[in-house]
C-alpha atoms as a PDB file:
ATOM      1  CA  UNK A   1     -83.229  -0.991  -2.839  1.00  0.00           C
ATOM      2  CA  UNK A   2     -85.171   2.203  -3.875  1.00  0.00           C
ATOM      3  CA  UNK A   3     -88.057  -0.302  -5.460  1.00  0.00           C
ATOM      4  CA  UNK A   4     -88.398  -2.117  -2.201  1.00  0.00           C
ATOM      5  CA  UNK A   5     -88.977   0.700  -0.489  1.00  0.00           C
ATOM      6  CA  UNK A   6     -90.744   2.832  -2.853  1.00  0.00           C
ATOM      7  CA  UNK A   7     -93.006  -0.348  -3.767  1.00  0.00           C
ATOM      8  CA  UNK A   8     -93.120  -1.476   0.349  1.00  0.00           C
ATOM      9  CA  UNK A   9     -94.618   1.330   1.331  1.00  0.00           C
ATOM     10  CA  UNK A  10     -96.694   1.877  -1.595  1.00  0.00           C
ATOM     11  CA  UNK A  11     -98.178  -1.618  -1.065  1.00  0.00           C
ATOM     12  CA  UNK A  12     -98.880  -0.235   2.773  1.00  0.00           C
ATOM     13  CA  UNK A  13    -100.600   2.645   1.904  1.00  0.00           C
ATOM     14  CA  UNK A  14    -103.087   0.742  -1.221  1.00  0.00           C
ATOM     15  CA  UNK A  15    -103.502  -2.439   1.154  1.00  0.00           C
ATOM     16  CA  UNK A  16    -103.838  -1.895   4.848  1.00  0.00           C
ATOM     17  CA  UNK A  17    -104.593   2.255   5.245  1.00  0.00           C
ATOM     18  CA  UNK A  18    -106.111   3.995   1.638  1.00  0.00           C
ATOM     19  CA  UNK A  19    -108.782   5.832   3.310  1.00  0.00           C
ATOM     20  CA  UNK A  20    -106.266   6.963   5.789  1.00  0.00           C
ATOM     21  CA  UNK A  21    -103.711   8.204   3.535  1.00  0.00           C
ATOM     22  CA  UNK A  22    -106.525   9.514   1.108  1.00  0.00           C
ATOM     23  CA  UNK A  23    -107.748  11.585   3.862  1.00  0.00           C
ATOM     24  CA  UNK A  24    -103.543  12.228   5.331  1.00  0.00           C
ATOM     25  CA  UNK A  25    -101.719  11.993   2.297  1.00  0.00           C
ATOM     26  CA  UNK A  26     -98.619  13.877   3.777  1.00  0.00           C
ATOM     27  CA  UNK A  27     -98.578  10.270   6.268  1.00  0.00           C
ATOM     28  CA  UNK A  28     -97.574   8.551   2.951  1.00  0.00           C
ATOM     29  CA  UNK A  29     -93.973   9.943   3.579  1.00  0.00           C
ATOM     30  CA  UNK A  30     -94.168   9.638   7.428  1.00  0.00           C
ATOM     31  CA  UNK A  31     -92.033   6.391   6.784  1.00  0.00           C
ATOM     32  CA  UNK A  32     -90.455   6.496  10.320  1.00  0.00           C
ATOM     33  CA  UNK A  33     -94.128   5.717  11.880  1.00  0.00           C
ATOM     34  CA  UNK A  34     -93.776   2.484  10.535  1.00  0.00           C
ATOM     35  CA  UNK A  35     -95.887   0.756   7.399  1.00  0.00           C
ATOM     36  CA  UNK A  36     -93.933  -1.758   4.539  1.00  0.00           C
ATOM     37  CA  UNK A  37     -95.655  -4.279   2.716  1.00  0.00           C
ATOM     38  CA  UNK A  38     -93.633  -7.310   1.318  1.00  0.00           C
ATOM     39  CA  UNK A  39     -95.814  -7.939  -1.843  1.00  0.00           C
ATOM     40  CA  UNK A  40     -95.555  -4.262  -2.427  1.00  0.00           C
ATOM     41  CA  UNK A  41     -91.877  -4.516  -1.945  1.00  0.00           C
ATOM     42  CA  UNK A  42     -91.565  -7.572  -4.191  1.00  0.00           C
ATOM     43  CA  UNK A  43     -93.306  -6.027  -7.073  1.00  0.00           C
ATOM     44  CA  UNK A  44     -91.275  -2.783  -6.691  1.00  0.00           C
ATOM     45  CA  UNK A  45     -88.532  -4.836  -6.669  1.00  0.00           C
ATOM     46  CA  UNK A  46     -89.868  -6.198 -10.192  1.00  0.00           C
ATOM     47  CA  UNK A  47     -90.107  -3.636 -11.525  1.00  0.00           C
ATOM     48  CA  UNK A  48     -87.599  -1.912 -10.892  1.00  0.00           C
ATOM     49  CA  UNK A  49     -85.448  -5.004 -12.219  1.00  0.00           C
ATOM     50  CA  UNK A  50     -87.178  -4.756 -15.451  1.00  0.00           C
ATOM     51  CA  UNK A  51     -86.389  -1.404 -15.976  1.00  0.00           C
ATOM     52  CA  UNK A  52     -82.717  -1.962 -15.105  1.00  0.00           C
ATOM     53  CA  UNK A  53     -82.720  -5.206 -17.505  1.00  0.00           C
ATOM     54  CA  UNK A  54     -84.346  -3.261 -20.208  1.00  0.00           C
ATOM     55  CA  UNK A  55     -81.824  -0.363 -19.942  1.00  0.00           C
ATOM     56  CA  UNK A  56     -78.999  -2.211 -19.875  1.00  0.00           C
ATOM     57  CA  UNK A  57     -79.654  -4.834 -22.298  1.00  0.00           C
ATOM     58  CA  UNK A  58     -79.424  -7.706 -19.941  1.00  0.00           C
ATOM     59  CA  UNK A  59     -82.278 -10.488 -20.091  1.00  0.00           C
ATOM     60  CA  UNK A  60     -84.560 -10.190 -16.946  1.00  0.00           C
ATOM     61  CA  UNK A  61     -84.441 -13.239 -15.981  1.00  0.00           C
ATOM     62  CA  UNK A  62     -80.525 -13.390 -15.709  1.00  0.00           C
ATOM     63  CA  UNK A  63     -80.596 -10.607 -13.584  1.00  0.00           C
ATOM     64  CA  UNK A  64     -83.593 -11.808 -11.245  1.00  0.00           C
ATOM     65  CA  UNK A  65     -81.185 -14.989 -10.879  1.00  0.00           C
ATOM     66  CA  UNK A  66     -78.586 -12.961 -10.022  1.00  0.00           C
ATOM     67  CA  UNK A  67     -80.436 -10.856  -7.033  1.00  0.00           C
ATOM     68  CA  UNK A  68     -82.392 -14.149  -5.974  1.00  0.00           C
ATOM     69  CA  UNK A  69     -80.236 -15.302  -3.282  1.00  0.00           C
ATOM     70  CA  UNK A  70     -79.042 -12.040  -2.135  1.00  0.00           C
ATOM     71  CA  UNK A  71     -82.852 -10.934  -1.466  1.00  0.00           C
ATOM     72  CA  UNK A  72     -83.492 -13.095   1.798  1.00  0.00           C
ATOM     73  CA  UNK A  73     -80.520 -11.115   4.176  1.00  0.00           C
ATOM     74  CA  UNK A  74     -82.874  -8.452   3.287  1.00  0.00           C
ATOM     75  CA  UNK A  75     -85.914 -10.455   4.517  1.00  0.00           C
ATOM     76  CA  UNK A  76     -84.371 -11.465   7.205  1.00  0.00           C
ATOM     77  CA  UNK A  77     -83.070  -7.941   8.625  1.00  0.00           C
ATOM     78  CA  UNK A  78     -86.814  -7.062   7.842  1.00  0.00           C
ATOM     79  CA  UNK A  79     -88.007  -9.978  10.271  1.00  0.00           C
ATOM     80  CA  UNK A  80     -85.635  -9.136  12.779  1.00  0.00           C
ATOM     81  CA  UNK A  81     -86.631  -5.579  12.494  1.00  0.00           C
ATOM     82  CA  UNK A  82     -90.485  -6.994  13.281  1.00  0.00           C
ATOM     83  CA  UNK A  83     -88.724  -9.083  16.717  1.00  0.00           C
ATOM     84  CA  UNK A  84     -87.516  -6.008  17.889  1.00  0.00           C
ATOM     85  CA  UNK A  85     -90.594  -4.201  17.090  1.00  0.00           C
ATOM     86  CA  UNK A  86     -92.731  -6.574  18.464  1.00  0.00           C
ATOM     87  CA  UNK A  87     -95.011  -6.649  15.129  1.00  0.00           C
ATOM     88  CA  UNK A  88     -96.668 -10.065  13.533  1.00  0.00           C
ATOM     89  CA  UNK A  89     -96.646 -12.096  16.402  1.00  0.00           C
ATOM     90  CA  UNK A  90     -97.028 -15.379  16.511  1.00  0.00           C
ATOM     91  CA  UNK A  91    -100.198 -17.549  17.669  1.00  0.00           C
ATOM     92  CA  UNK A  92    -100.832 -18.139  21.355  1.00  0.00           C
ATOM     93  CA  UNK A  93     -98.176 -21.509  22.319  1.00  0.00           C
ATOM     94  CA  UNK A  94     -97.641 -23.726  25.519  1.00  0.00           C
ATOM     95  CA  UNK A  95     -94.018 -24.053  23.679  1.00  0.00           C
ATOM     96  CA  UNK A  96     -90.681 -23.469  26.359  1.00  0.00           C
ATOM     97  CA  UNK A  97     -89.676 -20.407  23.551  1.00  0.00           C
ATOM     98  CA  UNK A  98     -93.380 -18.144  23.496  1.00  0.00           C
ATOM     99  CA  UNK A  99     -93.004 -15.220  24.232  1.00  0.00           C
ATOM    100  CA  UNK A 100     -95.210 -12.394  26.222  1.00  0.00           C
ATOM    101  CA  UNK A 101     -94.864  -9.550  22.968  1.00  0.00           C
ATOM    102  CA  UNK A 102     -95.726  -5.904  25.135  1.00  0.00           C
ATOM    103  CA  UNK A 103     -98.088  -5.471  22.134  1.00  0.00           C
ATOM    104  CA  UNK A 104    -100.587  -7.935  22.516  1.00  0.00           C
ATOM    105  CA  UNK A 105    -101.819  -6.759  26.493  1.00  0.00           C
ATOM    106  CA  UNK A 106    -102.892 -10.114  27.200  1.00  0.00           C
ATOM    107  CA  UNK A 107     -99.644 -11.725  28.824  1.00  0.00           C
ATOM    108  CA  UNK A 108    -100.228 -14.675  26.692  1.00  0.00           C
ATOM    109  CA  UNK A 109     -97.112 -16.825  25.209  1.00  0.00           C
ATOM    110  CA  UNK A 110     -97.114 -16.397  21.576  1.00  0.00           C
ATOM    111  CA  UNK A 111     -94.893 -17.748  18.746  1.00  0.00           C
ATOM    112  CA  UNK A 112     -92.143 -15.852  17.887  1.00  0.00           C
ATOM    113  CA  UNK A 113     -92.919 -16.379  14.342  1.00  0.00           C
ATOM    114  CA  UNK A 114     -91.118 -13.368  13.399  1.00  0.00           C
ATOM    115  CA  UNK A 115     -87.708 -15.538  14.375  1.00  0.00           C
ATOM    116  CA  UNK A 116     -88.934 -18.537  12.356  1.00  0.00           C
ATOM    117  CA  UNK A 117     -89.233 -16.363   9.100  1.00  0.00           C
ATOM    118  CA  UNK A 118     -85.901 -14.955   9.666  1.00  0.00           C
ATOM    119  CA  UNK A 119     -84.477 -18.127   9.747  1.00  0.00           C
ATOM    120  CA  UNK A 120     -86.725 -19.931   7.145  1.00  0.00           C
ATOM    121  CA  UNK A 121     -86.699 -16.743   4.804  1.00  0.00           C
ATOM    122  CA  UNK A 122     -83.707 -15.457   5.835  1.00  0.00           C
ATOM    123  CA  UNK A 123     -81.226 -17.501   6.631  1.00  0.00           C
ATOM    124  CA  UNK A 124     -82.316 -21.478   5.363  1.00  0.00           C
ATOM    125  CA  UNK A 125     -83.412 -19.035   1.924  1.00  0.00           C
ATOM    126  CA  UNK A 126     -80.156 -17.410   1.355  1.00  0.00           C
ATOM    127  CA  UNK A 127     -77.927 -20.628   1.741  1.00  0.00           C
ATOM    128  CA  UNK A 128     -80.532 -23.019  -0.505  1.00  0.00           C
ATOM    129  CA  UNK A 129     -80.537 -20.804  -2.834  1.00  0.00           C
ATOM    130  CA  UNK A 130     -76.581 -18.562  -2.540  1.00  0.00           C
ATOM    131  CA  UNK A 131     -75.455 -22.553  -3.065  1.00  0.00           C
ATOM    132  CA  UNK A 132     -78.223 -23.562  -5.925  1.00  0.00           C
ATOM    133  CA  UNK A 133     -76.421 -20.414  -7.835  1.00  0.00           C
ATOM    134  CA  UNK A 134     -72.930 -21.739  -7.326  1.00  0.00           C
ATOM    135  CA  UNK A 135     -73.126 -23.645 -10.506  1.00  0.00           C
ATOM    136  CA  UNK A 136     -74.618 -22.648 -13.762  1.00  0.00           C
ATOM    137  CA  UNK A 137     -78.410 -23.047 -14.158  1.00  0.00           C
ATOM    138  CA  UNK A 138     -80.574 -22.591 -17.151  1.00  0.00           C
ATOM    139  CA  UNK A 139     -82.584 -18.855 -16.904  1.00  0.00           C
ATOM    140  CA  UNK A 140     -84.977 -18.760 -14.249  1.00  0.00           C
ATOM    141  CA  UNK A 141     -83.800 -21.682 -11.822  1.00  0.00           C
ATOM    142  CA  UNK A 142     -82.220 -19.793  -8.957  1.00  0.00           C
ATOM    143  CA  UNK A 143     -85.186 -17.234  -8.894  1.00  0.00           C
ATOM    144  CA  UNK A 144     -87.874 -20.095  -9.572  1.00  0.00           C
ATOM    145  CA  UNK A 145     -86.685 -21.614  -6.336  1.00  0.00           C
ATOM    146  CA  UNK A 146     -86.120 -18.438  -4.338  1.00  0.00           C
ATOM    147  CA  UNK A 147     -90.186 -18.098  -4.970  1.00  0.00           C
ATOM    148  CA  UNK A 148     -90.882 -22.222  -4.700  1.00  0.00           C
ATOM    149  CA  UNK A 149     -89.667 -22.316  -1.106  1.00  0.00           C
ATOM    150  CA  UNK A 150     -90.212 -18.337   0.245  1.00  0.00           C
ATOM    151  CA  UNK A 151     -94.001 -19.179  -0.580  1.00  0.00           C
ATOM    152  CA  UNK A 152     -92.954 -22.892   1.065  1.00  0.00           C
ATOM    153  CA  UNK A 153     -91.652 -21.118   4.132  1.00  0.00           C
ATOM    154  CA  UNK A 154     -94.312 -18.380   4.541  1.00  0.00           C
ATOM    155  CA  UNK A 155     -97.124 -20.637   4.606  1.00  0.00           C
ATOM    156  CA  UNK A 156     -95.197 -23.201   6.780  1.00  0.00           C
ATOM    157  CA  UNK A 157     -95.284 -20.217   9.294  1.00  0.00           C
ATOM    158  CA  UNK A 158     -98.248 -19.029   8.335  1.00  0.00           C
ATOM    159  CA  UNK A 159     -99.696 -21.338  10.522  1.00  0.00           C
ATOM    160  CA  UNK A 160     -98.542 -20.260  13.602  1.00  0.00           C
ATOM    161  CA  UNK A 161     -98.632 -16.398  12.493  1.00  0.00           C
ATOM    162  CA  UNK A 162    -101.266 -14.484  14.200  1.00  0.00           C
ATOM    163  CA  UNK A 163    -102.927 -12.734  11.089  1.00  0.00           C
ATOM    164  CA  UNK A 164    -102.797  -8.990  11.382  1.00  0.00           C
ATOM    165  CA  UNK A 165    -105.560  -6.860  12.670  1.00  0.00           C
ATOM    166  CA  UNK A 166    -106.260  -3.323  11.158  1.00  0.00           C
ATOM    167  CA  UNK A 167    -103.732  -1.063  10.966  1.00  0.00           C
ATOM    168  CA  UNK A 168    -103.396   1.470  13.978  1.00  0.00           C
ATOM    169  CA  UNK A 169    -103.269   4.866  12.598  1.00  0.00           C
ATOM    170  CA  UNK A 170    -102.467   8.216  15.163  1.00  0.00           C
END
């Protein structure tokens, strides 16, 4: 858990705000404010993994295996946290389900694309892969498809995802 967040926030602070933190770098802790990226989070999580492996003599990619299909209730609680939020909104939609997200000030339906990834990453994620794991797999399967369909799913709704703008800083 440490990695994720260590390594979310990291990725945060490189990718979407360096010159801000550069020039605030007490807002690096300000983790309350808001600021996690997931491919900071993911490597974090790597690494942190490898350093676990290495200490206790297990093979990494036994214990990736083993975390694979327990990682997307964590995505999904992320996603959810997003909803609530109203962060990463989805494009503008004539669908019955948009939604008008405060955040946007345009009153314009929008894809709740933070919903789709919780159920794509979170939920559809966890059971493909919790029941993949069920029986014994050569090193490497479970967490080769945990990556095969997250990067499925995320560019699935990447289409409807509005990309995000810069990075609002107080």
């Amino acid at each position: 858990v440490l990695g994720a967040v260590i390594g979310g926030r990291l990725g945060h602070v490189l990718f979407y705000g360096l010159s801000y933190y550069l020039a605030h770098p007490l807002h690096i802790f300000y983790v309350w404010e808001g600021g996690m990226a997931f491919h900071g989070g993911l490597v974090g999580v790597l690494l942190s993994c490898a350093l676990f492996a290495h200490r206790r003599g297990v093979r990494w990619l036994d214990l990736m295996d083993f975390v694979a299909p327990l990682v997307p209730l964590g995505l999904a609680a992320g996603r959810l946290g997003n909803y609530i939020n109203g962060e990463l909104w989805g494009r503008p939609t004539d669908v019955p389900w948009g939604m008008v997200f405060p955040g946007t000030h345009d009153g314009i339906p929008r894809h709740p694309s933070q919903l789709y990834e919780a159920g794509l990453e979170g939920i559809v994620l966890f059971l493909a892969t919790w029941f993949y794991s069920a029986k014994p797999r050569r090193s490497g399967q479970v967490s080769g498809l945990f990556l095969i369909l997250y990067g499925f799913f995320r560019s699935r709704v990447g289409l409807v995802r509005q990309p995000a703008g810069p990075v609002n800083f107080r």
